[in-house]
Protein backbone atom coordinates (compact mmCIF):
# COMPACT_ATOMS: atom_id res chain seq x y z
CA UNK A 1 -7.85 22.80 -6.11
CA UNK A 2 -5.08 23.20 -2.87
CA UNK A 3 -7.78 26.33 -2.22
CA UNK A 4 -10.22 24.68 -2.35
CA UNK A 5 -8.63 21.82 -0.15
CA UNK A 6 -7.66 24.02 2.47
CA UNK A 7 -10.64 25.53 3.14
CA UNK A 8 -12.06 22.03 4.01
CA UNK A 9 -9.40 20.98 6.07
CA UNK A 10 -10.03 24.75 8.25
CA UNK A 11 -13.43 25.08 7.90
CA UNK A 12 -13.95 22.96 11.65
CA UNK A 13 -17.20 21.14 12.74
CA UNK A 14 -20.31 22.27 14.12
CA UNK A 15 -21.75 20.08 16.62
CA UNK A 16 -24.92 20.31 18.60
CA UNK A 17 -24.83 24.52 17.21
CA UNK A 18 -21.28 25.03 18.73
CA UNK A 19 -18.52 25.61 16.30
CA UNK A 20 -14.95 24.10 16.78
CA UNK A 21 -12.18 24.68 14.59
CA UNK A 22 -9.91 21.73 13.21
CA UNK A 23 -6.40 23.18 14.00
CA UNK A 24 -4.59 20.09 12.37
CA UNK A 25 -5.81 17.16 11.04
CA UNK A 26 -8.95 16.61 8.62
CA UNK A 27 -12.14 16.96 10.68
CA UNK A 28 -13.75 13.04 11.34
CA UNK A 29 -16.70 12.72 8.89
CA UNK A 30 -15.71 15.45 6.84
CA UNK A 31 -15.88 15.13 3.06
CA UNK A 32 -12.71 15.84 1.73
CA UNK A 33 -11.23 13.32 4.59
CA UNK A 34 -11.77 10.31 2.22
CA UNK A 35 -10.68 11.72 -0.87
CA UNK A 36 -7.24 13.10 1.00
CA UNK A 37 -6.82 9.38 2.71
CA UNK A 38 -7.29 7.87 -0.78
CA UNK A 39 -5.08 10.02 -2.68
CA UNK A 40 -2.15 9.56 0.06
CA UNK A 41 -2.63 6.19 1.06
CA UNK A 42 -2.44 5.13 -2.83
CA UNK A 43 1.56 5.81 -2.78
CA UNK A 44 1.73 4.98 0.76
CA UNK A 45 0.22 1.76 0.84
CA UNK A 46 -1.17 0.59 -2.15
CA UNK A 47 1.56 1.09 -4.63
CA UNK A 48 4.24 -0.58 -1.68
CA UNK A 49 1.77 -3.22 -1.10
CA UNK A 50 1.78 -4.33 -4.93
CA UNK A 51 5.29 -3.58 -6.13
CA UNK A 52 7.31 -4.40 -2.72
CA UNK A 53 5.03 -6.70 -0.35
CA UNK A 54 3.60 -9.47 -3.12
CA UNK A 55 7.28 -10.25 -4.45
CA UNK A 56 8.60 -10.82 -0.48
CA UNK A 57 5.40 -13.26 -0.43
CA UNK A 58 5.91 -17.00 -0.64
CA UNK A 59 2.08 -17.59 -1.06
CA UNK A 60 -0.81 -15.25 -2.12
CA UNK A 61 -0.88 -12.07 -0.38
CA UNK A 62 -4.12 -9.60 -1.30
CA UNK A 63 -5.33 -6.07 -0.43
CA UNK A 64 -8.55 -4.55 0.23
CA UNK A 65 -8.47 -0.44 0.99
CA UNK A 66 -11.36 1.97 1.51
CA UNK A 67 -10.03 5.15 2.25
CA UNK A 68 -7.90 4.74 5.50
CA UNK A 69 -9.02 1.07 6.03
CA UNK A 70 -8.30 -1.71 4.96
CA UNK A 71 -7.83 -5.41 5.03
CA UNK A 72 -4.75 -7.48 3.79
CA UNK A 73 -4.91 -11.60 3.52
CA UNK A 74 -2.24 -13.58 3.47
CA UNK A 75 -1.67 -17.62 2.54
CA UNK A 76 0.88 -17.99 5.15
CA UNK A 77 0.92 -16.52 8.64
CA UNK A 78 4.36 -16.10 8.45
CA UNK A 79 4.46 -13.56 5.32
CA UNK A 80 1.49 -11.57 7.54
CA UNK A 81 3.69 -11.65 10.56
CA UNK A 82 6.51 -10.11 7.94
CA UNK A 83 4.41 -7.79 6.91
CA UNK A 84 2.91 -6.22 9.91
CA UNK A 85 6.66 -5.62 10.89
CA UNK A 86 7.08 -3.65 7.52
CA UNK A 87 4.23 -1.89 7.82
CA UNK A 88 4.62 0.01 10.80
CA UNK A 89 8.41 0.99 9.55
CA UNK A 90 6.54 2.16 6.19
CA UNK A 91 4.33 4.04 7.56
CA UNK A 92 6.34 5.74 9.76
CA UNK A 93 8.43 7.06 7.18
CA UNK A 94 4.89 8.97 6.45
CA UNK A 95 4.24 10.56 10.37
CA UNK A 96 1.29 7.34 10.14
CA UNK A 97 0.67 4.84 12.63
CA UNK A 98 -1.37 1.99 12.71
CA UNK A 99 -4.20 2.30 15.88
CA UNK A 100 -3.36 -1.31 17.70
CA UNK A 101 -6.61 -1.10 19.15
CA UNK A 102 -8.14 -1.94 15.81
CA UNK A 103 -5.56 -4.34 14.11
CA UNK A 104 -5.15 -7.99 14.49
């Protein structure tokens, strides 16, 4: 399976007939891309987000993730404004980041 795995993450990208190789990084659209964000994000984020995050809460706090996106909601603004701050300290424990350009 890591065989098979690596030969997706170095096979590159063909676009307009031009090959480019993928020197780090999985290649955007490629098929393995979602599987390796869901397998890595579930410890990263979704196992955090249940056992650490909802007991810090004082109101509701849920969790929607498809592959690397996702959505959290919050009852109180001040538990999201908690966990924003946590979030970019988690995931920088993992060499993640979040893209500020796309979060609110």
């Amino acid at each position: 399976m890591l065989r098979l795995i690596a030969r997706f993450l170095k096979a590159g990208i063909v676009e307009a007939g031009v090959s480019y190789g993928t020197p780090e990084g999985t290649p955007q659209g490629g098929v393995v891309s979602p599987i390796l964000a869901n397998v890595y994000l579930h410890y990263v984020l979704d196992v955090w987000f249940y056992s650490t995050v909802r007991k810090h809460c004082k109101g509701e706090a849920h969790m929607v993730r498809y592959a690397d996106d996702f959505v959290c909601c919050f009852q109180y603004e001040e538990d999201a404004r908690w966990f924003y701050n946590a979030l970019q300290s988690r995931l920088k424990k993992f060499n993640l980041e979040i893209a500020e350009e796309k979060s609110q």
